[in-house]
C-alpha atoms as a PDB file:
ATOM      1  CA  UNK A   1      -9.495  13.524  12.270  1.00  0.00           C
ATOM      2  CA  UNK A   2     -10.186  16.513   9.578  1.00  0.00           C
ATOM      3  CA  UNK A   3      -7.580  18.346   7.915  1.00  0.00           C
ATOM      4  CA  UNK A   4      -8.911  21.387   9.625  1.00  0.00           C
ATOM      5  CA  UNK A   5      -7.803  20.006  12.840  1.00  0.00           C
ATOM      6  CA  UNK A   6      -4.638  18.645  11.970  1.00  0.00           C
ATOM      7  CA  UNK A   7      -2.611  21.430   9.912  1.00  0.00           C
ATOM      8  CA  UNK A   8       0.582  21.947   9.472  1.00  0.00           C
ATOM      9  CA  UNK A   9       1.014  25.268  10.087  1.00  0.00           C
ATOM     10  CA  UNK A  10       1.424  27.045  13.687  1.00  0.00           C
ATOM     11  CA  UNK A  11      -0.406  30.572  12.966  1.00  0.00           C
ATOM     12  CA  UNK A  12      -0.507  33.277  16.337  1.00  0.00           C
ATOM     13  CA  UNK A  13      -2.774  35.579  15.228  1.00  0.00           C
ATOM     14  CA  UNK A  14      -3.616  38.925  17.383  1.00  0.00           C
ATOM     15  CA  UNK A  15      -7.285  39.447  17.503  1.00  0.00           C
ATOM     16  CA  UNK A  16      -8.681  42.854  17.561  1.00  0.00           C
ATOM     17  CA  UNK A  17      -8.905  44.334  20.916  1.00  0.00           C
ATOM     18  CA  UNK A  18     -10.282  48.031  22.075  1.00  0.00           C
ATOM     19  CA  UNK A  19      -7.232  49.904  23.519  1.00  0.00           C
ATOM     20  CA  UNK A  20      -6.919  53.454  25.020  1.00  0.00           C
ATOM     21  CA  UNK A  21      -6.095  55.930  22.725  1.00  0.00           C
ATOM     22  CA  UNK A  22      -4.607  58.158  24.680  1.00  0.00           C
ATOM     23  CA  UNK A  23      -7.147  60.798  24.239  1.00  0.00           C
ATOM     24  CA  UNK A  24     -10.158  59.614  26.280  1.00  0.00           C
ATOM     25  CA  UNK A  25     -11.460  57.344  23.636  1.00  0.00           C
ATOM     26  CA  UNK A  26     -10.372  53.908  22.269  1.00  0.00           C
ATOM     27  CA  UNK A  27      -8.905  52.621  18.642  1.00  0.00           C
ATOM     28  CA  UNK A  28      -8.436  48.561  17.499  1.00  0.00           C
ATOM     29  CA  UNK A  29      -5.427  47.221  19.145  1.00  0.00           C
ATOM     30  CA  UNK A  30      -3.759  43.738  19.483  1.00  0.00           C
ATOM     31  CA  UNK A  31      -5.430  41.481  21.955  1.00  0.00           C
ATOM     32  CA  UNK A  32      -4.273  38.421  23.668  1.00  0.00           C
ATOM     33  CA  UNK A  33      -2.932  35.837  21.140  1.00  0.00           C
ATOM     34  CA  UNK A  34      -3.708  32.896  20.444  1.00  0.00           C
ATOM     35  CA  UNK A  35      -1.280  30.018  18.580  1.00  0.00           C
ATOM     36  CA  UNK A  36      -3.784  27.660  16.443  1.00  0.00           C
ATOM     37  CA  UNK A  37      -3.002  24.999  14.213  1.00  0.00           C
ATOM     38  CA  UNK A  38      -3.568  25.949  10.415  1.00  0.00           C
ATOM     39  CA  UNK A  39      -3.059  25.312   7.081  1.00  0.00           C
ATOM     40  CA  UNK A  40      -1.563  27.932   4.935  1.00  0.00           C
ATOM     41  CA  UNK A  41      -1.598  28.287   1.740  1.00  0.00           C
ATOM     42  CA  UNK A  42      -0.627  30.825  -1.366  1.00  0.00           C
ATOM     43  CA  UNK A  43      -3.625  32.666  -3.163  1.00  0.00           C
ATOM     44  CA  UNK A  44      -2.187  34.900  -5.576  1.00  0.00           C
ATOM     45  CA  UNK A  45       1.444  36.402  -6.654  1.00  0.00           C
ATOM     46  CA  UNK A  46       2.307  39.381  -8.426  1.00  0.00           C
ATOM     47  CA  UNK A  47       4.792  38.297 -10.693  1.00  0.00           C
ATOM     48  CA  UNK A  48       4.553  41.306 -13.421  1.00  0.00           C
ATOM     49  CA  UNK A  49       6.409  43.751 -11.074  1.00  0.00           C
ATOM     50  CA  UNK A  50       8.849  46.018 -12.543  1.00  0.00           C
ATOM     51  CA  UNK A  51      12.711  44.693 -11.723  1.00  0.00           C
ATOM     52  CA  UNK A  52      14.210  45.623  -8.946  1.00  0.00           C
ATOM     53  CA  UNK A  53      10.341  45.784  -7.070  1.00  0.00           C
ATOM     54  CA  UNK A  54       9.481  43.186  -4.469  1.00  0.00           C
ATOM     55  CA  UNK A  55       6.550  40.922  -5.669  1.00  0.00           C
ATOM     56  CA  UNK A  56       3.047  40.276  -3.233  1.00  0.00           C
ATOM     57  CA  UNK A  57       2.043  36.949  -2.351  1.00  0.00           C
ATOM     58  CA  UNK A  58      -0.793  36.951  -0.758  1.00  0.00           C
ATOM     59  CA  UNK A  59      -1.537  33.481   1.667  1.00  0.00           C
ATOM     60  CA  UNK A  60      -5.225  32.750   2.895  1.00  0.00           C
ATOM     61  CA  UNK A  61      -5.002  30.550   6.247  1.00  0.00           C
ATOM     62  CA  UNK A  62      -7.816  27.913   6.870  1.00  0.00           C
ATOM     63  CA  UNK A  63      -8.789  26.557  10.285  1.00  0.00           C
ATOM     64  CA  UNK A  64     -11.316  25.125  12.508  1.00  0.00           C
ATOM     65  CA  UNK A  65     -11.844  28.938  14.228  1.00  0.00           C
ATOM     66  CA  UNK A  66      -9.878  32.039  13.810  1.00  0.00           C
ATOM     67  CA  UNK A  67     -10.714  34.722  15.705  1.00  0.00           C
ATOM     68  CA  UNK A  68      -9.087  37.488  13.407  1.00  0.00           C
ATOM     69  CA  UNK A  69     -10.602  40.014  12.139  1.00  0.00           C
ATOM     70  CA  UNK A  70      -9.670  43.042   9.756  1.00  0.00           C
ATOM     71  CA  UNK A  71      -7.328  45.217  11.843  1.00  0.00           C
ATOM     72  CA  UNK A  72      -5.768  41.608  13.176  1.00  0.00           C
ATOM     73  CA  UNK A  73      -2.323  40.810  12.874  1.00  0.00           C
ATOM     74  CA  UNK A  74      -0.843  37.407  12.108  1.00  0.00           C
ATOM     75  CA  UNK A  75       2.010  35.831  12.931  1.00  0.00           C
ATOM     76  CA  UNK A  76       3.544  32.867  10.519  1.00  0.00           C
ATOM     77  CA  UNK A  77       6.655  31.038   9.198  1.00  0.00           C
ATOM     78  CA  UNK A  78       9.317  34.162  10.932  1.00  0.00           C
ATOM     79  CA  UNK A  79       7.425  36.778   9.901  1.00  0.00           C
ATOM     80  CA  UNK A  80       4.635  39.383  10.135  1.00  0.00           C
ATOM     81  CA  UNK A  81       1.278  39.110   8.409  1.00  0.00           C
ATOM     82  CA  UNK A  82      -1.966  41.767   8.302  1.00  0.00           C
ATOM     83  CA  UNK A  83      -5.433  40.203   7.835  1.00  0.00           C
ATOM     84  CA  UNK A  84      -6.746  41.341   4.551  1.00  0.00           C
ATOM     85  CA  UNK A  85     -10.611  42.689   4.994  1.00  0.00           C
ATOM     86  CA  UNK A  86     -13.365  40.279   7.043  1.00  0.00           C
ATOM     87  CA  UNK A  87     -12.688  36.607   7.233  1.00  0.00           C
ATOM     88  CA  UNK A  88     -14.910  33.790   5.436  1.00  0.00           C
ATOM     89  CA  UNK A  89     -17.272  31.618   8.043  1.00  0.00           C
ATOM     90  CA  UNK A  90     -18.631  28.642   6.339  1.00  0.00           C
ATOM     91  CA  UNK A  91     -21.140  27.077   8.286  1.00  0.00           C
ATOM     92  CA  UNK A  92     -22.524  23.318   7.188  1.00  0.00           C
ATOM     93  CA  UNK A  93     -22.604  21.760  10.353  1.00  0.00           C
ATOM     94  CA  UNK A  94     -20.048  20.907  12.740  1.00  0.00           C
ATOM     95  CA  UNK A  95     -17.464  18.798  10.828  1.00  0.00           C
ATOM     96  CA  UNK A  96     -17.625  21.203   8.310  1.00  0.00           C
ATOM     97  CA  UNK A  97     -17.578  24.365   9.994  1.00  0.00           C
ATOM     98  CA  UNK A  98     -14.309  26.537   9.461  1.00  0.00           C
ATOM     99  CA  UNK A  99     -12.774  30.365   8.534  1.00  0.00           C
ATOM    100  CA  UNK A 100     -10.844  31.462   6.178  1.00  0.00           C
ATOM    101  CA  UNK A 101      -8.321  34.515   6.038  1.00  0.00           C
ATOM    102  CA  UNK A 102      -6.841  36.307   3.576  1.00  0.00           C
ATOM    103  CA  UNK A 103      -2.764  37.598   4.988  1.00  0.00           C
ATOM    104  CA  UNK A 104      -0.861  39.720   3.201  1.00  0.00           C
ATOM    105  CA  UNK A 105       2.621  40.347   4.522  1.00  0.00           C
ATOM    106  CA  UNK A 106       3.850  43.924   6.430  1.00  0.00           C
ATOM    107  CA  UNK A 107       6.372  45.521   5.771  1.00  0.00           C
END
């Protein structure tokens, strides 16, 4: 079994989804979501904040598929998470197929 298959993470994320926007036309929306199995982990911390400033950690999320996209919304370990720009697709055959995500948390 891969590691891709087998993380320890449960991630919901909220794909992107065409809604009404209450003026005849549509905007991104959340979708249905979906709970996949992921592993999560942190990319990058901003540490040289000022005191009394919160510091950015930034997470990316690998799994087998992902459908999230950039105006996605993630859900992960209590709290909410926005999908920063396009996720990675790496190709290389089936066992080695996955995405990649960069989350940064809302707020």
């Amino acid at each position: 079994m891969s590691l891709l298959d087998s993380g320890p993470d449960q991630v919901t994320v909220y794909p992107t989804a065409e809604v009404d926007d209450g003026y005849g036309g549509t905007k991104p929306g959340p979708g249905t979501p979906v709970t996949i199995r992921a592993r999560v982990l942190p990319t990058t911390t901003d540490e040289s904040g000022e005191a009394g400033y919160l510091t950015g950690t930034e997470y990316r999320v690998y799994a087998r598929f992902l459908p999230a996209g950039p105006w996605s919304r993630v859900e992960w370990a209590g709290a909410t998470w926005a999908v920063v720009g396009e996720p990675q697709r790496f190709g290389g055959g089936r066992r080695l197929a996955h995405n990649v995500a960069t989350i940064r948390k809302r707020g």
